[in-house]
PDB file of N, CA and C in Angstrom:
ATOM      1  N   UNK A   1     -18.101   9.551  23.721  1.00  0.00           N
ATOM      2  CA  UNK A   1     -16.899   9.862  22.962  1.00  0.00           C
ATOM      3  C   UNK A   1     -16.965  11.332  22.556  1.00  0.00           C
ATOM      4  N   UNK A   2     -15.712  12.128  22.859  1.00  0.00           N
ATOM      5  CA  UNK A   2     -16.098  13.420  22.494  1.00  0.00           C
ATOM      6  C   UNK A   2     -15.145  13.658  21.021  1.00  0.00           C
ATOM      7  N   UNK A   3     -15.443  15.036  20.733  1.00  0.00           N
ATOM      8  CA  UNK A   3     -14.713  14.930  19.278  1.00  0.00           C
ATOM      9  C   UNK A   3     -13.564  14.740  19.231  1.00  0.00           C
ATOM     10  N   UNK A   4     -12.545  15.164  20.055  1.00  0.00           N
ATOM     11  CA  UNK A   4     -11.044  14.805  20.283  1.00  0.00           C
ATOM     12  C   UNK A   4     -10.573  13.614  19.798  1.00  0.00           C
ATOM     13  N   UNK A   5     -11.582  12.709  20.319  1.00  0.00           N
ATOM     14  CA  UNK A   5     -11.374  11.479  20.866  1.00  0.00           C
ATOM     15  C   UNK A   5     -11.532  10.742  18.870  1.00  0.00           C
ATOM     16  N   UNK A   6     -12.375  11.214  18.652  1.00  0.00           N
ATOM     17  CA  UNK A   6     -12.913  10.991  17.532  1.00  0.00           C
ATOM     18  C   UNK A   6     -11.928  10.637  16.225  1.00  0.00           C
ATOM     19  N   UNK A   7     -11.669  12.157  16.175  1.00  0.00           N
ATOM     20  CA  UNK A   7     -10.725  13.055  15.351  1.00  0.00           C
ATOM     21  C   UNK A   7      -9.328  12.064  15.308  1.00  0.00           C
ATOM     22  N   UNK A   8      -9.179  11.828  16.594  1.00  0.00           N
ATOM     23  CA  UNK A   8      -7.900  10.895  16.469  1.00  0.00           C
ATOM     24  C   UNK A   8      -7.715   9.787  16.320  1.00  0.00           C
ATOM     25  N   UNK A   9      -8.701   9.240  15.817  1.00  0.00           N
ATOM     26  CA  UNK A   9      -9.235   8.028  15.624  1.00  0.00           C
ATOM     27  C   UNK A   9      -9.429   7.476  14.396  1.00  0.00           C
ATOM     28  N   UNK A  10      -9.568   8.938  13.461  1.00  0.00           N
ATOM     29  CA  UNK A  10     -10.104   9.010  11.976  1.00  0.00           C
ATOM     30  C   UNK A  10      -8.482   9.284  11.984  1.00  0.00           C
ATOM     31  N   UNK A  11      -7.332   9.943  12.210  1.00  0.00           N
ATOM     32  CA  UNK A  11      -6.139  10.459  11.936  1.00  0.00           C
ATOM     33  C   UNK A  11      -5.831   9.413  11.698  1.00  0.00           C
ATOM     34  N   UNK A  12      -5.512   8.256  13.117  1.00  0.00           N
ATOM     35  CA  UNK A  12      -5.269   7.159  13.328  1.00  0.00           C
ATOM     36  C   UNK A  12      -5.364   6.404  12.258  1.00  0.00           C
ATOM     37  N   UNK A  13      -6.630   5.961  11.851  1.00  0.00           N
ATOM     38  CA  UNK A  13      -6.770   4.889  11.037  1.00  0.00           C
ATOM     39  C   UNK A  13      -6.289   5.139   9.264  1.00  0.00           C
ATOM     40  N   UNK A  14      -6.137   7.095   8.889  1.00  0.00           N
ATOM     41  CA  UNK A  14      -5.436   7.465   8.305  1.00  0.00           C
ATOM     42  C   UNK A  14      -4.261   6.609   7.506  1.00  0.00           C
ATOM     43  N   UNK A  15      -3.598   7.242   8.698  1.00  0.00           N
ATOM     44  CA  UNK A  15      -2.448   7.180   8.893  1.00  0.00           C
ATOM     45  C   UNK A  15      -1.587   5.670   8.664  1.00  0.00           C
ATOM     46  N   UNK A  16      -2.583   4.885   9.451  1.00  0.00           N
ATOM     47  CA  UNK A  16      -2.297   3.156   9.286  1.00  0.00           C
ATOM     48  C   UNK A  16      -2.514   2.593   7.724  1.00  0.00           C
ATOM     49  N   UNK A  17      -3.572   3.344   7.147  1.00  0.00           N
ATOM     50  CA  UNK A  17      -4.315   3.187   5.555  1.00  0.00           C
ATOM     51  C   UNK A  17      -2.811   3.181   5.124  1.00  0.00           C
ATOM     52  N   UNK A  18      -1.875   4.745   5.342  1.00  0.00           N
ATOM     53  CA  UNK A  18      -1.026   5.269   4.315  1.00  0.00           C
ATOM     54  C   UNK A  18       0.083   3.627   4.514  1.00  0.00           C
ATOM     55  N   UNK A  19       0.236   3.769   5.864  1.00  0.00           N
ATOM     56  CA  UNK A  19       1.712   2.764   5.922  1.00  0.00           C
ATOM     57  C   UNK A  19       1.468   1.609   5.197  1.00  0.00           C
ATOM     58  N   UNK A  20      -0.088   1.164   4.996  1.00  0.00           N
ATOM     59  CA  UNK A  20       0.093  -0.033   4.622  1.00  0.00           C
ATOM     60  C   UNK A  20       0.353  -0.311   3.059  1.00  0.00           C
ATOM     61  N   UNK A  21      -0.547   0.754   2.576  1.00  0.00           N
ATOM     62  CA  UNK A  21      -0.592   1.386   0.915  1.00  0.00           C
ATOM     63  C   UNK A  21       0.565   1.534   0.704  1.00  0.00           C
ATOM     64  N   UNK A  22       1.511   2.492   1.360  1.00  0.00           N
ATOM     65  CA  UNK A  22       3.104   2.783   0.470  1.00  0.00           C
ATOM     66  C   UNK A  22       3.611   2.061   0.063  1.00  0.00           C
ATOM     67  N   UNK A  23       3.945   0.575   0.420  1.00  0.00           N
ATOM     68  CA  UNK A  23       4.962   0.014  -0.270  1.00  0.00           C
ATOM     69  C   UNK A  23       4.491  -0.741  -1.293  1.00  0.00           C
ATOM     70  N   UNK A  24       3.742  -1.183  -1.279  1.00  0.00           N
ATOM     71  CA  UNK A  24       2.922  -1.482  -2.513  1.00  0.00           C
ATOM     72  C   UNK A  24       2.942  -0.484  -3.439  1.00  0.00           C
ATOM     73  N   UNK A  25       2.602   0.617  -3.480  1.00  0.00           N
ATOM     74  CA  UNK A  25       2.638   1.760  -3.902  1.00  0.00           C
ATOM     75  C   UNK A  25       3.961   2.119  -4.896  1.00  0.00           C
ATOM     76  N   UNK A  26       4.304   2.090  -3.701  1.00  0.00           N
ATOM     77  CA  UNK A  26       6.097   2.546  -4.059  1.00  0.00           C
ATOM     78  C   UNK A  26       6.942   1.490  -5.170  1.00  0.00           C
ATOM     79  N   UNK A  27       6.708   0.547  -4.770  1.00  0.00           N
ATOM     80  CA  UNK A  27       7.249  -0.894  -5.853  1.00  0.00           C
ATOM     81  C   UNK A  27       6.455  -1.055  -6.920  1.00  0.00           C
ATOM     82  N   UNK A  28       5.108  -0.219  -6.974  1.00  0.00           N
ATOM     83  CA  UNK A  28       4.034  -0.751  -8.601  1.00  0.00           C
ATOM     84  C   UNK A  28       4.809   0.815  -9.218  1.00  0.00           C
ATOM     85  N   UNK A  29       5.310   2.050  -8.495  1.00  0.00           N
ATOM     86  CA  UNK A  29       5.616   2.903  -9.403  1.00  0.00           C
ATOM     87  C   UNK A  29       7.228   2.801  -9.389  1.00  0.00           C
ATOM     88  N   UNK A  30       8.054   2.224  -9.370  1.00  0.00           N
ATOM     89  CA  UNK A  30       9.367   1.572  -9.594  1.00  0.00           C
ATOM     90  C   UNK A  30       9.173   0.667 -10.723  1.00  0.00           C
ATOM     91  N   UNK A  31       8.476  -0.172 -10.658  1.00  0.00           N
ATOM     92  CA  UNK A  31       8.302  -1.020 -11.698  1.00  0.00           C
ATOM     93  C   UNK A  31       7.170  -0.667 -12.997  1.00  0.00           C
ATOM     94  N   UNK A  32       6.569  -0.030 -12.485  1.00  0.00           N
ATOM     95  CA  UNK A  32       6.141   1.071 -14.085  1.00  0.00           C
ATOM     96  C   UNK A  32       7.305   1.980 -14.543  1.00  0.00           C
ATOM     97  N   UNK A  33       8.041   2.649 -14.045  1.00  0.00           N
ATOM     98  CA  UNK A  33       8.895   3.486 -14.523  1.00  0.00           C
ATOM     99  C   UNK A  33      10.181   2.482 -15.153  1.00  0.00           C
ATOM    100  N   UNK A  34      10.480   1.829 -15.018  1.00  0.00           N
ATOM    101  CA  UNK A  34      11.267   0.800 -15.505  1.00  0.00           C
ATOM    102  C   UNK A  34      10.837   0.223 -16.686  1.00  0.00           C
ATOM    103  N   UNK A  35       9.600  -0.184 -16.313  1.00  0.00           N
ATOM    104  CA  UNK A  35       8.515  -0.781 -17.382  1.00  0.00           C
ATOM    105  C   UNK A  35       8.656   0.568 -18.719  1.00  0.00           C
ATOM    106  N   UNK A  36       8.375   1.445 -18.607  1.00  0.00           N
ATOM    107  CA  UNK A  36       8.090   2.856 -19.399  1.00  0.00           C
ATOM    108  C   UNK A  36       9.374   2.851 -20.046  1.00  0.00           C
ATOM    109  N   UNK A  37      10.699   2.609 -19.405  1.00  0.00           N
ATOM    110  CA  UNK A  37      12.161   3.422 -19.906  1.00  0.00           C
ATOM    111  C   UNK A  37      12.546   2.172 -20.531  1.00  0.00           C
ATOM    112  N   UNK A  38      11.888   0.962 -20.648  1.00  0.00           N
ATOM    113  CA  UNK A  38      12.312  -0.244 -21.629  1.00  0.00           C
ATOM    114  C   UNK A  38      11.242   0.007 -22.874  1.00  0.00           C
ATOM    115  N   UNK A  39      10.077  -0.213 -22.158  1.00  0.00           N
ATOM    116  CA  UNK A  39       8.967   0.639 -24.137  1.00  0.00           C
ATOM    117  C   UNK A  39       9.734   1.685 -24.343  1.00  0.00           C
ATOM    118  N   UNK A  40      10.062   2.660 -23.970  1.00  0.00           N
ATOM    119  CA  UNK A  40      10.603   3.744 -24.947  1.00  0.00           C
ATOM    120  C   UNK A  40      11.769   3.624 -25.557  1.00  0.00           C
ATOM    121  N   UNK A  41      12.378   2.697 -24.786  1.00  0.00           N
ATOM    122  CA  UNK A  41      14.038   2.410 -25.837  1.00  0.00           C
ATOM    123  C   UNK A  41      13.610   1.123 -26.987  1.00  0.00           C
ATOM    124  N   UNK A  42      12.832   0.667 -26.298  1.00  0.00           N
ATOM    125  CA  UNK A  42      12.845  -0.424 -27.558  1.00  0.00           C
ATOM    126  C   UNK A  42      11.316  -0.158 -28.355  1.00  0.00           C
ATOM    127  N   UNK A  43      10.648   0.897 -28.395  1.00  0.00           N
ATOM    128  CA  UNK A  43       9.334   1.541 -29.090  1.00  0.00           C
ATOM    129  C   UNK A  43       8.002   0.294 -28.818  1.00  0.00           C
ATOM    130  N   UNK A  44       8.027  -0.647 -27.670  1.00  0.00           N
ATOM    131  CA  UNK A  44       7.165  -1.203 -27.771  1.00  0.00           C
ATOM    132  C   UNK A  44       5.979  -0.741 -27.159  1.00  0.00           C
ATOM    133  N   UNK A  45       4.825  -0.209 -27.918  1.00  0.00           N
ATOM    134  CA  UNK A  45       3.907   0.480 -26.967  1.00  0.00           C
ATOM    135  C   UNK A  45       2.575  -0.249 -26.757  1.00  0.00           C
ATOM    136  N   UNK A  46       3.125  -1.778 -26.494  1.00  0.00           N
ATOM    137  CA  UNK A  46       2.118  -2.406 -25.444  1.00  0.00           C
ATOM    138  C   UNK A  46       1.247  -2.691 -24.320  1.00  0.00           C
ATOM    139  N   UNK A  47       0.096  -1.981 -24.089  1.00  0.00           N
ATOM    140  CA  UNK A  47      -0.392  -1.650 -22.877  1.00  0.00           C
ATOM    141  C   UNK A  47       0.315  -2.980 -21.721  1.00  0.00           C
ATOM    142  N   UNK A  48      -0.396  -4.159 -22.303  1.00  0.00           N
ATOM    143  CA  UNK A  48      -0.165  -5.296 -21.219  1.00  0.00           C
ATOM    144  C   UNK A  48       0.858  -5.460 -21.143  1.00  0.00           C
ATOM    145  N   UNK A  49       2.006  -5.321 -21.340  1.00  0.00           N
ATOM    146  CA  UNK A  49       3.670  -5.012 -21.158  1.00  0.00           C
ATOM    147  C   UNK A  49       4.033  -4.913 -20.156  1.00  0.00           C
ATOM    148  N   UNK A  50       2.840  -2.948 -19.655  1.00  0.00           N
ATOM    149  CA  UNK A  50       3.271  -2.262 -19.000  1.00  0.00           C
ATOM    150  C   UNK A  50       2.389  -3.162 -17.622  1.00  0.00           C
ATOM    151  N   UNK A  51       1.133  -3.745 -17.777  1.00  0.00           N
ATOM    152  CA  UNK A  51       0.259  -3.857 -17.209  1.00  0.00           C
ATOM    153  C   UNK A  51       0.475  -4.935 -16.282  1.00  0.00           C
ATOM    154  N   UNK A  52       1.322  -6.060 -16.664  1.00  0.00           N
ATOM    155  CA  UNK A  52       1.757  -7.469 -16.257  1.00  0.00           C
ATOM    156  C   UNK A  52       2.783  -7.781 -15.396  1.00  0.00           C
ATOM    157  N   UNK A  53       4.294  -6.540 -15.286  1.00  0.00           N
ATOM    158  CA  UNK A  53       4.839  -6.697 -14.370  1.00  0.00           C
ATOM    159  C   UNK A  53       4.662  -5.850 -13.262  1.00  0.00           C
ATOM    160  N   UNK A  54       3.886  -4.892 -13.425  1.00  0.00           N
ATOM    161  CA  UNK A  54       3.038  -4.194 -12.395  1.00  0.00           C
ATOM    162  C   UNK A  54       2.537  -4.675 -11.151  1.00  0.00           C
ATOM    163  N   UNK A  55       1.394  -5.683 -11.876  1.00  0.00           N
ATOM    164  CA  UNK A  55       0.443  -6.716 -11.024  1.00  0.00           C
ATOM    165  C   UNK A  55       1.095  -7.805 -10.253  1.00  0.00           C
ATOM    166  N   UNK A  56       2.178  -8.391 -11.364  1.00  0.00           N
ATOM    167  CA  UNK A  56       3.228  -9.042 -10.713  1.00  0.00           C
ATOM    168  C   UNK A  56       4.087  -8.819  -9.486  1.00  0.00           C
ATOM    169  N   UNK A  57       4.421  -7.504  -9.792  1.00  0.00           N
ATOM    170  CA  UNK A  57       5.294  -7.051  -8.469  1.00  0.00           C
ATOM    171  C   UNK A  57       4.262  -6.533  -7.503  1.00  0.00           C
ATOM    172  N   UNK A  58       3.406  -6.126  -7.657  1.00  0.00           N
ATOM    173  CA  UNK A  58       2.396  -6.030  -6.266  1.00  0.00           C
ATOM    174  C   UNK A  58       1.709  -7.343  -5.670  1.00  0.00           C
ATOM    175  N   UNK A  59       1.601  -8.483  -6.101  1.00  0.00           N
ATOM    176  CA  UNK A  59       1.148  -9.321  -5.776  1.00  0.00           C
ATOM    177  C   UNK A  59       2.163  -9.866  -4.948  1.00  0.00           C
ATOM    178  N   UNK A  60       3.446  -9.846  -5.517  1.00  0.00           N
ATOM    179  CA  UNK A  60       4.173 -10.516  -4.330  1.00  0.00           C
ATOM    180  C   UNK A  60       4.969  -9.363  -3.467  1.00  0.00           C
ATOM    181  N   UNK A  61       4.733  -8.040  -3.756  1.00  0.00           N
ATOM    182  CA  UNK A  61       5.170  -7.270  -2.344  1.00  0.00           C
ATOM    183  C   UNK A  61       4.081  -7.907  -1.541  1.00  0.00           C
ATOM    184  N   UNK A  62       2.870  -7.736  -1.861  1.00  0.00           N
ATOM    185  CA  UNK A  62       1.855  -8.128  -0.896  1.00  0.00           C
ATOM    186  C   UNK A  62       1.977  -9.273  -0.034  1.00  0.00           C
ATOM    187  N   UNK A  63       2.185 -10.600  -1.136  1.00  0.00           N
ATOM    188  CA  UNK A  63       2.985 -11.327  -0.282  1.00  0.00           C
ATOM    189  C   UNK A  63       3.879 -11.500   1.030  1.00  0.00           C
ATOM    190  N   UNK A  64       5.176 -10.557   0.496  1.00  0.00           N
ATOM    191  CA  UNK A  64       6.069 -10.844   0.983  1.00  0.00           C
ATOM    192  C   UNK A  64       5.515  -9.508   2.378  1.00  0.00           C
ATOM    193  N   UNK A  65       5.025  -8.771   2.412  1.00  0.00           N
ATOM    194  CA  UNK A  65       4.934  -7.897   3.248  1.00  0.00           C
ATOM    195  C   UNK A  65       3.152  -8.456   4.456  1.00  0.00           C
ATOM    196  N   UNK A  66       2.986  -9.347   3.627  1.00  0.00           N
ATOM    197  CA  UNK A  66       1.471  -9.626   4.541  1.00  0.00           C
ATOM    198  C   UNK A  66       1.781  -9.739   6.123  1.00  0.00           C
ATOM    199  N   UNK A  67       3.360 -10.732   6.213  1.00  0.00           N
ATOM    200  CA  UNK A  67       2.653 -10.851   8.346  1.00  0.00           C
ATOM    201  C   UNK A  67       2.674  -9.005   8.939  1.00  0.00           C
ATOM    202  N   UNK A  68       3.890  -8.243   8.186  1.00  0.00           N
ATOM    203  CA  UNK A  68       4.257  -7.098   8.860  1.00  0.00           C
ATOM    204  C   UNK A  68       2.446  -6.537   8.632  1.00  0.00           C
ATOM    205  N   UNK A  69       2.101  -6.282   7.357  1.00  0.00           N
ATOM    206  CA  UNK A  69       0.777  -5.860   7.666  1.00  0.00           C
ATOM    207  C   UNK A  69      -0.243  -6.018   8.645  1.00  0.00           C
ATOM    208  N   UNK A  70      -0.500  -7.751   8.607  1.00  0.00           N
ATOM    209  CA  UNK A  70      -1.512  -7.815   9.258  1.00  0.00           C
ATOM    210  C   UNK A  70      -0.783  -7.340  11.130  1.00  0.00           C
ATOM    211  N   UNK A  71      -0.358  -7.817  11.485  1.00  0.00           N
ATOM    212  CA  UNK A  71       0.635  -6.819  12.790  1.00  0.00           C
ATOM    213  C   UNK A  71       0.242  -5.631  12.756  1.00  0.00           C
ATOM    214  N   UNK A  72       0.498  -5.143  11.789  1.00  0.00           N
ATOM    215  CA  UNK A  72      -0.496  -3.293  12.010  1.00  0.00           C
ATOM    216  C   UNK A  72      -1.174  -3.657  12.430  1.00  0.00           C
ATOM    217  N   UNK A  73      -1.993  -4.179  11.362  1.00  0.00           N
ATOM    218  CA  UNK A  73      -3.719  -3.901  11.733  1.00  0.00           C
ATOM    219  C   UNK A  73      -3.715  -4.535  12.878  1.00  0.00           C
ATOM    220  N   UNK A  74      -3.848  -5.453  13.395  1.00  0.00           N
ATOM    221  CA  UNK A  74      -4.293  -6.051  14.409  1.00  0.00           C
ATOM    222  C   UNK A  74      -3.877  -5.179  15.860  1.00  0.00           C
ATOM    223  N   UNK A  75      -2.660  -4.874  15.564  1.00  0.00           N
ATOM    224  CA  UNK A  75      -2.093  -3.136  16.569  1.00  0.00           C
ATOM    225  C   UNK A  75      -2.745  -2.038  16.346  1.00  0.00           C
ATOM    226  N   UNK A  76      -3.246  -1.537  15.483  1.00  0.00           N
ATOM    227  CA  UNK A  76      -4.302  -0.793  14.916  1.00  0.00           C
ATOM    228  C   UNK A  76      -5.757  -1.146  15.998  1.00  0.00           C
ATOM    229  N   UNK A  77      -6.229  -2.354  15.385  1.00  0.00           N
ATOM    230  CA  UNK A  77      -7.534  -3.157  16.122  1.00  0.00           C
ATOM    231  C   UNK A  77      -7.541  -3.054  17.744  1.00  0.00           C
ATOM    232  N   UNK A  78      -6.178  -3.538  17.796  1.00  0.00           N
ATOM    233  CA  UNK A  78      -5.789  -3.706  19.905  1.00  0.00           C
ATOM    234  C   UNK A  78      -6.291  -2.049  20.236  1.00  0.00           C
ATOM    235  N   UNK A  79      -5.304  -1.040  19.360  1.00  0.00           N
ATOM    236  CA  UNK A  79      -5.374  -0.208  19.807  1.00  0.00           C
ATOM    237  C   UNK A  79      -6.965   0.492  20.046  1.00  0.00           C
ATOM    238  N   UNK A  80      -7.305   0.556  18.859  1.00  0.00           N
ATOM    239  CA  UNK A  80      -8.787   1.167  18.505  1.00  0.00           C
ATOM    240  C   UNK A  80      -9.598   0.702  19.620  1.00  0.00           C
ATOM    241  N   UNK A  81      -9.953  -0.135  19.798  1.00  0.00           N
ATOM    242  CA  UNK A  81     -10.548  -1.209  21.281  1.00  0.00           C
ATOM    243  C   UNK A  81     -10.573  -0.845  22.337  1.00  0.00           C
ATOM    244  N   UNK A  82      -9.256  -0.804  22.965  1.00  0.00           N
ATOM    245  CA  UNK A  82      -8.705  -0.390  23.720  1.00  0.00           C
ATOM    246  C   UNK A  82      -8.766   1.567  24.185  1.00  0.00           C
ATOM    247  N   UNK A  83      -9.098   2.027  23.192  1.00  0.00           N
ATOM    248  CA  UNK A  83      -9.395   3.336  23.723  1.00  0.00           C
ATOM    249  C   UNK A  83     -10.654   3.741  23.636  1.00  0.00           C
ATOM    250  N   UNK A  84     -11.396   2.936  22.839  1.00  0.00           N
ATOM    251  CA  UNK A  84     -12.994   3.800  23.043  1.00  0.00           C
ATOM    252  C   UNK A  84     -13.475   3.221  24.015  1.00  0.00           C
ATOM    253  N   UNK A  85     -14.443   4.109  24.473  1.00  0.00           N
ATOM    254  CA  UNK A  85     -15.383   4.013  25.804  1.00  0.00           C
ATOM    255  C   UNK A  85     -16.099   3.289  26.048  1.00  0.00           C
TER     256      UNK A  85
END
């Protein structure tokens, strides 16, 4: 395997990390910021408030997003396989 080969391999698996992270991502900071602009109108400055629909909504993006994930990866896996030497 030469470094090329390498390099794109580490990009690769990058890259697959980010797609799978964002939406999870993206929906725990939607729902903190929501979470934040209801404590501040109504002064409740309850950590677990903020902490509970957070976990909540990532647990079931996760859910709801698991077959598309695992499909990456496993396209990810085919792929990775499939090109080293």
């Amino acid at each position: 395997m030469d470094l090329d080969t390498a390099v794109d391999m580490i990009r690769q698996s990058l890259v697959t990390a980010a797609w799978l992270c964002a939406p999870v991502l993206g929906v725990c900071l939607l729902v903190g910021l929501l979470v934040s602009v209801l404590q501040a109108a109504t002064q409740v400055q309850e950590p677990t408030v903020n902490l509970v629909p957070r976990i909540t909504a990532a647990v079931i993006t996760l859910l709801l997003l698991l077959p598309w994930g695992l499909q990456m990866m496993v396209d990810y896996t085919i792929t990775l396989w499939t090109s080293s030497p």
